[in-house]
Protein backbone atom coordinates (compact mmCIF):
# COMPACT_ATOMS: atom_id res chain seq x y z
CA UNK A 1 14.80 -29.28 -7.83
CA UNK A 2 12.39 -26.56 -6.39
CA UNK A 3 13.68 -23.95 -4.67
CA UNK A 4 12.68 -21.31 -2.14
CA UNK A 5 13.01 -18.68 -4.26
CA UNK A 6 10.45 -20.85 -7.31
CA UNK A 7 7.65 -20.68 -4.69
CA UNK A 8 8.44 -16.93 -4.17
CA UNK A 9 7.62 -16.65 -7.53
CA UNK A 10 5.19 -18.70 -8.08
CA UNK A 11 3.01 -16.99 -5.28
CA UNK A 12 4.01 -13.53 -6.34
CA UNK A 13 2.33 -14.85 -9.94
CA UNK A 14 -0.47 -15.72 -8.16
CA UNK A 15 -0.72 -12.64 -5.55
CA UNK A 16 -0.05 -10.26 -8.47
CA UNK A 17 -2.77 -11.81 -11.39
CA UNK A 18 0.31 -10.94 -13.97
CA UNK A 19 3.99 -11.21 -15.10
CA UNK A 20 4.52 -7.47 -15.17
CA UNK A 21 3.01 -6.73 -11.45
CA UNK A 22 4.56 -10.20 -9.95
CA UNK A 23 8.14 -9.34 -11.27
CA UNK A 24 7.77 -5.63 -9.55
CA UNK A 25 6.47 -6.97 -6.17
CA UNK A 26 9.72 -9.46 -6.07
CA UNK A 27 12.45 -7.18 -7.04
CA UNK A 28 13.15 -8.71 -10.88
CA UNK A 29 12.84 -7.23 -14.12
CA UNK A 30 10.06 -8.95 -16.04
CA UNK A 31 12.90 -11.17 -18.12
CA UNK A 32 14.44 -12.43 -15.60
CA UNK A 33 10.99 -13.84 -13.56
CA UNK A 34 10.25 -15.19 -17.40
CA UNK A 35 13.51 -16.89 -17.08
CA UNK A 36 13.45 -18.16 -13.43
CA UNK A 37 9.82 -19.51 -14.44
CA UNK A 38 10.72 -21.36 -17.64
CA UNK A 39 13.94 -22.92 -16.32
CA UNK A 40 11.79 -24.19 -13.66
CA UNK A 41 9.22 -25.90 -15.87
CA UNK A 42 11.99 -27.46 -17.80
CA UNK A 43 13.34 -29.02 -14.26
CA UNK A 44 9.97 -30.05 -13.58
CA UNK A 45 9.30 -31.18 -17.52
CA UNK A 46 5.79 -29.89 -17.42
CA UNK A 47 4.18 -26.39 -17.59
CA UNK A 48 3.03 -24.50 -14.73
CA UNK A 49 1.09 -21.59 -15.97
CA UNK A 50 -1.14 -20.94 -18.95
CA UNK A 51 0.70 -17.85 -20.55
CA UNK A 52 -1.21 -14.84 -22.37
CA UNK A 53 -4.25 -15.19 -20.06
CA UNK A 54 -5.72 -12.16 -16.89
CA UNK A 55 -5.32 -13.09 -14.28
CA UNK A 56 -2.99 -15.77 -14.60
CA UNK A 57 -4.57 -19.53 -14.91
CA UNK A 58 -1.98 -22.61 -12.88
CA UNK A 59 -2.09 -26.09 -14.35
CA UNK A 60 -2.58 -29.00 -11.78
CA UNK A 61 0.76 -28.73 -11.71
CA UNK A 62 1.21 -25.18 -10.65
CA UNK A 63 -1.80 -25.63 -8.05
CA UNK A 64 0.24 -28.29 -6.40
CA UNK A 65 3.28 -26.07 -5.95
CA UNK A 66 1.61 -23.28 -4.63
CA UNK A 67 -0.29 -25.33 -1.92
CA UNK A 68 3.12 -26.18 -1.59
CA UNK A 69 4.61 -22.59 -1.29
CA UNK A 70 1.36 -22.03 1.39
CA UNK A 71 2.47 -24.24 3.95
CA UNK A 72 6.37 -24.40 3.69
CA UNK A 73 6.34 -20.32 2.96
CA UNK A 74 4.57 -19.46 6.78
CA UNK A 75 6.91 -22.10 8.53
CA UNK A 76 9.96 -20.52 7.20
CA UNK A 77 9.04 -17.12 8.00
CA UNK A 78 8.58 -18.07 11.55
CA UNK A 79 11.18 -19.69 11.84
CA UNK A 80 13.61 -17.00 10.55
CA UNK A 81 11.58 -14.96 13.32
CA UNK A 82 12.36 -17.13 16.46
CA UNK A 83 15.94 -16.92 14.78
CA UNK A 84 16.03 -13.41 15.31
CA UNK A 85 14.60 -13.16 18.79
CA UNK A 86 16.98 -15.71 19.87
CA UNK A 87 19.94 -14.46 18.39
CA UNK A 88 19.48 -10.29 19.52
CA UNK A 89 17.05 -11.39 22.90
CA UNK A 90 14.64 -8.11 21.60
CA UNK A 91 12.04 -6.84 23.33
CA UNK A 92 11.09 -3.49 22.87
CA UNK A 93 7.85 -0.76 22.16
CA UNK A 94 5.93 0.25 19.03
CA UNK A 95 4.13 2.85 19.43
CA UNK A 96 2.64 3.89 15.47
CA UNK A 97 0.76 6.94 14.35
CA UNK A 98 -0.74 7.14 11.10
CA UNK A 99 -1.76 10.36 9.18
CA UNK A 100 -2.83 7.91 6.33
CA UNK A 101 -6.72 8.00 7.26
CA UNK A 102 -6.97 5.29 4.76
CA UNK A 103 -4.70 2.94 6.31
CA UNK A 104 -6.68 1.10 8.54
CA UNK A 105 -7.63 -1.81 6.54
CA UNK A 106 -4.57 -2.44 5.91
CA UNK A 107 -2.83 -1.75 9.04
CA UNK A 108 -5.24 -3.12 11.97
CA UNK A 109 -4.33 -6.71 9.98
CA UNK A 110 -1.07 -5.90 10.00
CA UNK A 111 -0.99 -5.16 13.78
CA UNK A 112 -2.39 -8.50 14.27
CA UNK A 113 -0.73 -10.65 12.66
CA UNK A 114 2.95 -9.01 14.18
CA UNK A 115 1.56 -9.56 17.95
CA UNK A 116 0.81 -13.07 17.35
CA UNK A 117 4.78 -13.46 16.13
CA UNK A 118 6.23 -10.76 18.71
CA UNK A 119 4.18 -10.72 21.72
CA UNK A 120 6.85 -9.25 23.89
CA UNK A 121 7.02 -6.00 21.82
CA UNK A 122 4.49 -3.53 23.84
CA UNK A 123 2.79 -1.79 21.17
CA UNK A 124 0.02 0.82 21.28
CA UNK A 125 -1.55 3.02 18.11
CA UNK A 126 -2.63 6.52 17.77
CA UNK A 127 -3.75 8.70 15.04
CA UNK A 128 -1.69 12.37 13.91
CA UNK A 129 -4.65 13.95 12.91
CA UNK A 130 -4.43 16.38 15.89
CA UNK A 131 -1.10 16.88 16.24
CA UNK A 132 2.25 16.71 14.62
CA UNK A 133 3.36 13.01 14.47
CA UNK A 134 7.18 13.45 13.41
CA UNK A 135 8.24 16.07 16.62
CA UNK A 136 6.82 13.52 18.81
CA UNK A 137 8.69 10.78 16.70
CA UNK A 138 12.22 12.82 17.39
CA UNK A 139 10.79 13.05 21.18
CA UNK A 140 10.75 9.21 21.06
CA UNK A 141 7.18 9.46 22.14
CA UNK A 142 6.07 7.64 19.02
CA UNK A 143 8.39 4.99 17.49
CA UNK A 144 6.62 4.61 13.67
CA UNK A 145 4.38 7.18 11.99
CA UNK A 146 3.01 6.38 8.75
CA UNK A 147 3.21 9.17 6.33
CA UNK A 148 2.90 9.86 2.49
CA UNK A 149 3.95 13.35 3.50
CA UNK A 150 7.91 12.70 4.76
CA UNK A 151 9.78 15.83 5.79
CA UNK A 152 13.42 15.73 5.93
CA UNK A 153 14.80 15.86 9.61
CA UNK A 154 17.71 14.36 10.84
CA UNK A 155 17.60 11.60 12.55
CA UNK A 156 14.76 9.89 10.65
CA UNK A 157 14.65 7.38 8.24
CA UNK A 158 11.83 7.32 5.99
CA UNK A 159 11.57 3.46 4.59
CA UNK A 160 8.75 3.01 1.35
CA UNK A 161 6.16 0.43 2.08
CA UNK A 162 4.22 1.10 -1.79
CA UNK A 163 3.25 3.35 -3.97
CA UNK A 164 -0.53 4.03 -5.13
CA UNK A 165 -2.70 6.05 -7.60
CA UNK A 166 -4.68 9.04 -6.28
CA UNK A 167 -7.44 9.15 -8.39
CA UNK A 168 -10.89 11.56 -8.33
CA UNK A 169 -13.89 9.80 -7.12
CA UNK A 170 -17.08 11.20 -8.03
CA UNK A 171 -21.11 10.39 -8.26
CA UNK A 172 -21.81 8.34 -11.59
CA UNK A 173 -24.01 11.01 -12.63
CA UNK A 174 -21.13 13.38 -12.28
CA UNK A 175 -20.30 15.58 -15.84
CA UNK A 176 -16.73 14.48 -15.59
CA UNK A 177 -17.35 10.80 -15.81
CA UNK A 178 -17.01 12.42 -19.54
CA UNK A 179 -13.49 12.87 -18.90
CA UNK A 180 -10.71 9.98 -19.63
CA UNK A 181 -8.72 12.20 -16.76
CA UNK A 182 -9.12 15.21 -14.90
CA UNK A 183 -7.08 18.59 -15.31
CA UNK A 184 -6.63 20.80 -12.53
CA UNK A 185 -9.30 22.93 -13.89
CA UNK A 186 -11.69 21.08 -14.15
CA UNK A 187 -11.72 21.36 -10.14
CA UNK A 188 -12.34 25.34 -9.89
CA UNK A 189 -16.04 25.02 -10.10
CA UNK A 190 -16.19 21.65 -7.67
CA UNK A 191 -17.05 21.28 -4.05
CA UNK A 192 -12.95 19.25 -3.07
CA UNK A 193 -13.62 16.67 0.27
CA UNK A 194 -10.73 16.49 1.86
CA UNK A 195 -9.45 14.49 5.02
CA UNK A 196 -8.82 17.91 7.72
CA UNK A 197 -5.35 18.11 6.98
CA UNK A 198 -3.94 21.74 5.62
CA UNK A 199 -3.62 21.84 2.11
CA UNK A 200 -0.21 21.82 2.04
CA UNK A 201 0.10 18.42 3.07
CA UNK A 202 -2.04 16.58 0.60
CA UNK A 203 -0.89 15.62 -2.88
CA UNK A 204 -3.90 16.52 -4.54
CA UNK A 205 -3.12 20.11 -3.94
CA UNK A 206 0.73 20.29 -3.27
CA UNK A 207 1.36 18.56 -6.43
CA UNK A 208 -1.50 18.86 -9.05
CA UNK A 209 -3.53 21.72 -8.16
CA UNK A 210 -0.74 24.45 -6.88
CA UNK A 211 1.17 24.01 -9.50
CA UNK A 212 -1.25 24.96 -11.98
CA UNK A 213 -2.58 27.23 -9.79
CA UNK A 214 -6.45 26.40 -9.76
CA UNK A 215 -8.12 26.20 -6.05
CA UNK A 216 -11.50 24.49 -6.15
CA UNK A 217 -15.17 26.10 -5.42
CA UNK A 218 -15.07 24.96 -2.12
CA UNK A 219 -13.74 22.27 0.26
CA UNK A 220 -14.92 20.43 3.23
CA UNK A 221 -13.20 17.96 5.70
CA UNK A 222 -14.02 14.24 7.17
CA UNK A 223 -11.95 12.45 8.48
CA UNK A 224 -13.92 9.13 7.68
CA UNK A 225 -13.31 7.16 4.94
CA UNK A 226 -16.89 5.98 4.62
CA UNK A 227 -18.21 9.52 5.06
CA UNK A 228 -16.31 11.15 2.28
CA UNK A 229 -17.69 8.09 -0.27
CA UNK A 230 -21.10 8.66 0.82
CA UNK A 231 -20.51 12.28 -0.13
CA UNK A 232 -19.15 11.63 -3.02
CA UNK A 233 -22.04 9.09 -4.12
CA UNK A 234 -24.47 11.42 -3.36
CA UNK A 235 -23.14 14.30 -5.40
CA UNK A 236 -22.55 16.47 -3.03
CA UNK A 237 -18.81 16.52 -3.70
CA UNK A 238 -15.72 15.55 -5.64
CA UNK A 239 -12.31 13.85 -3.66
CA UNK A 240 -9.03 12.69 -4.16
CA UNK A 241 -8.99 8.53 -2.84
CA UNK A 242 -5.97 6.28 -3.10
CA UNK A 243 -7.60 3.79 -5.76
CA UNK A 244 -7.26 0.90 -3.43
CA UNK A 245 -9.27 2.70 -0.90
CA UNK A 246 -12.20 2.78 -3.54
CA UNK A 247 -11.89 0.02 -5.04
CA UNK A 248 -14.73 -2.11 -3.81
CA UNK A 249 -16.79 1.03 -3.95
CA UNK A 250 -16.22 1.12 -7.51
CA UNK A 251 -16.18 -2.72 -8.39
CA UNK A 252 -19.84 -2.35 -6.63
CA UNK A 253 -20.80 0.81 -9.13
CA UNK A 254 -21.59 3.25 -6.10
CA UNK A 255 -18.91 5.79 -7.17
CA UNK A 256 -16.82 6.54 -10.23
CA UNK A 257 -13.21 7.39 -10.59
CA UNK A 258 -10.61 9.19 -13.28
CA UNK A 259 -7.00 9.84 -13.11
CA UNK A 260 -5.65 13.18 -12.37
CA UNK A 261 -3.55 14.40 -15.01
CA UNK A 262 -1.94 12.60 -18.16
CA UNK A 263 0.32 10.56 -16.28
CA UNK A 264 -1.97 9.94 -12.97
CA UNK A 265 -0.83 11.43 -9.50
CA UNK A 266 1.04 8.33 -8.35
CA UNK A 267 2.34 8.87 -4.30
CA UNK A 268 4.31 6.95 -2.16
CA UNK A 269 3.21 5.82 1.49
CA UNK A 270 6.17 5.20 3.83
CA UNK A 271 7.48 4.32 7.07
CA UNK A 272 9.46 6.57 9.34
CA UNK A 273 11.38 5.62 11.70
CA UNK A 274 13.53 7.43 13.87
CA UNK A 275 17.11 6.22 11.96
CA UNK A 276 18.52 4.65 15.04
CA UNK A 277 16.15 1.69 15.27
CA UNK A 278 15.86 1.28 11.92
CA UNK A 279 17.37 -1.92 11.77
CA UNK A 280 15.80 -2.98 14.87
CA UNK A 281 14.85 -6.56 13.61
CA UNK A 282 11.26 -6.17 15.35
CA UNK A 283 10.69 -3.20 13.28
CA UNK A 284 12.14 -4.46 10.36
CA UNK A 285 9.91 -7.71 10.42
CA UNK A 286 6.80 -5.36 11.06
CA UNK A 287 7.41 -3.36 8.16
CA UNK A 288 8.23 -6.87 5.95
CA UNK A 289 4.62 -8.04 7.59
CA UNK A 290 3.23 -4.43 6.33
CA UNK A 291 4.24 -5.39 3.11
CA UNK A 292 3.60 -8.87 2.85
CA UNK A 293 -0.37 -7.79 3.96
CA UNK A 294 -0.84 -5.16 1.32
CA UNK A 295 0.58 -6.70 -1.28
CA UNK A 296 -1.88 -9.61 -0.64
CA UNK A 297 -4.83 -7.72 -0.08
CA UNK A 298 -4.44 -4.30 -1.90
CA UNK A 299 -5.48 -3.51 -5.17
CA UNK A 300 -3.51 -1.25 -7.87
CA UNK A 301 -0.59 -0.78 -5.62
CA UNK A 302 3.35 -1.33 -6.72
CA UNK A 303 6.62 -1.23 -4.95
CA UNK A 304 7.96 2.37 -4.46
């Protein structure tokens, strides 16, 4: 009576805290997942969910299938793993950049995890904040860069992973804590920390300050992470932050944050791959593992 694809669901509910944000993460339009989940509960004759409450509350019932969905879901995924080495024999090299500065929450789990399921992939990781990532990609010195910035070149295939909200975090004492968002001049008297990466490159200018052309004050560079929020707490500076880079920062009440623009800058993080080995099933699983990780531990993120 239950099926694979009911404890898919069932954890994406849970993962995602709503029906909106669970039926994004698995691919189905929010009527559908309503359907899958009610035709379910009438196999089952009993509910599953309490409906109309943040995050979403599981009856007994519901708890039991997602302890359920916990144990079988890891087994299966293994399995399908040892399928694939078995079947294509693959051993190979991943050798990852990232000029996400970000990403390393996210990513050094990620790592992890795929070693422990392909231990005879050789994999080593570097950071492109010196030097060009995607020539060296072409070169086949690298074998996955991770990029919000993809440039059209042949041969390389740029896959999504997800798609966040850059938002501007600033001191709590800051005057545009005001502001329900931020226009692009509301920047040209502010000090803008940046990671050191040319303008061009980074969505806060290429696609909300150019445009209307405003440049800030003044900028300054770190490449930390930590750095740039201790700035910013201190008031000694303004910055564009993917909002689930922030977000214990500002579930803590160290920093503040507003959208940029009406609509918010939304941007898209992805994974490229030189197009060759893009269905290389070691790389494929890695990037499925990418996902899988974010997803689970990321907040305010969607599927590109």
């Amino acid at each position: 009576m239950v099926e694979i694809r009911h404890l898919k669901t069932l954890t994406a509910l849970r993962d995602a805290g709503s029906l909106v944000e669970a039926a994004d993460r698995i691919h189905l339009t929010q009527s559908a997942l309503s359907h899958q989940l009610k035709d379910l509960e009438e196999r089952l004759n009993c509910s599953l969910f309490i409906r109309k409450t943040k995050p979403i509350s599981f009856t007994a019932a519901g708890k039991r299938l997602l302890t359920l969905a916990d144990e079988l879901m890891p087994m299966i995924r293994n399995a399908e793993r040892d399928i694939l080495r078995l079947a294509g024999g693959e051993t190979g090299r991943l050798n990852i950049c990232i000029e996400c500065h970000s990403c390393f929450d996210w990513l050094m789990p990620t790592i992890d995890h795929f070693r422990q399921n392909w231990p005879e992939v050789e994999m080593d990781l570097s950071t492109g904040f010196s030097f060009l990532p995607i020539p060296a990609l072409i070169r086949g010195d690298l074998d996955l860069v991770v990029t919000s910035d993809p440039e059209p070149r042949q041969g390389i295939t740029y896959l999504p992973l997800f798609s966040y909200e850059s938002v501007l975090a600033m001191s709590k004492q800051h005057p545009l804590t005001k502001n329900k968002q931020i226009q692009p001049q509301d920047l040209a008297q502010e000090t803008l920390i940046t990671y050191p990466v040319d303008h061009g490159r980074l969505d806060v200018f290429s696609r909300f300050l150019d445009p209307a052309g405003v440049e800030p004050a003044s900028t300054r560079t770190s490449e930390l992470t930590v750095m740039i929020l201790q700035l910013v707490a201190s008031g000694r500076g303004v910055s564009a932050l993917p909002n689930w880079a922030i977000h214990e920062q500002l579930e803590r009440g160290f920093i503040a944050a507003r959208p940029l623009g009406e609509k918010g800058l939304w941007c898209t993080l992805y994974a490229a791959v030189r197009t060759e080995q893009a269905e290389a099933e070691f790389i494929v699983d890695f990037l499925s593992t990418a996902q899988e990780i974010t997803f689970r531990n990321l907040s305010g993120i969607k599927n590109a």
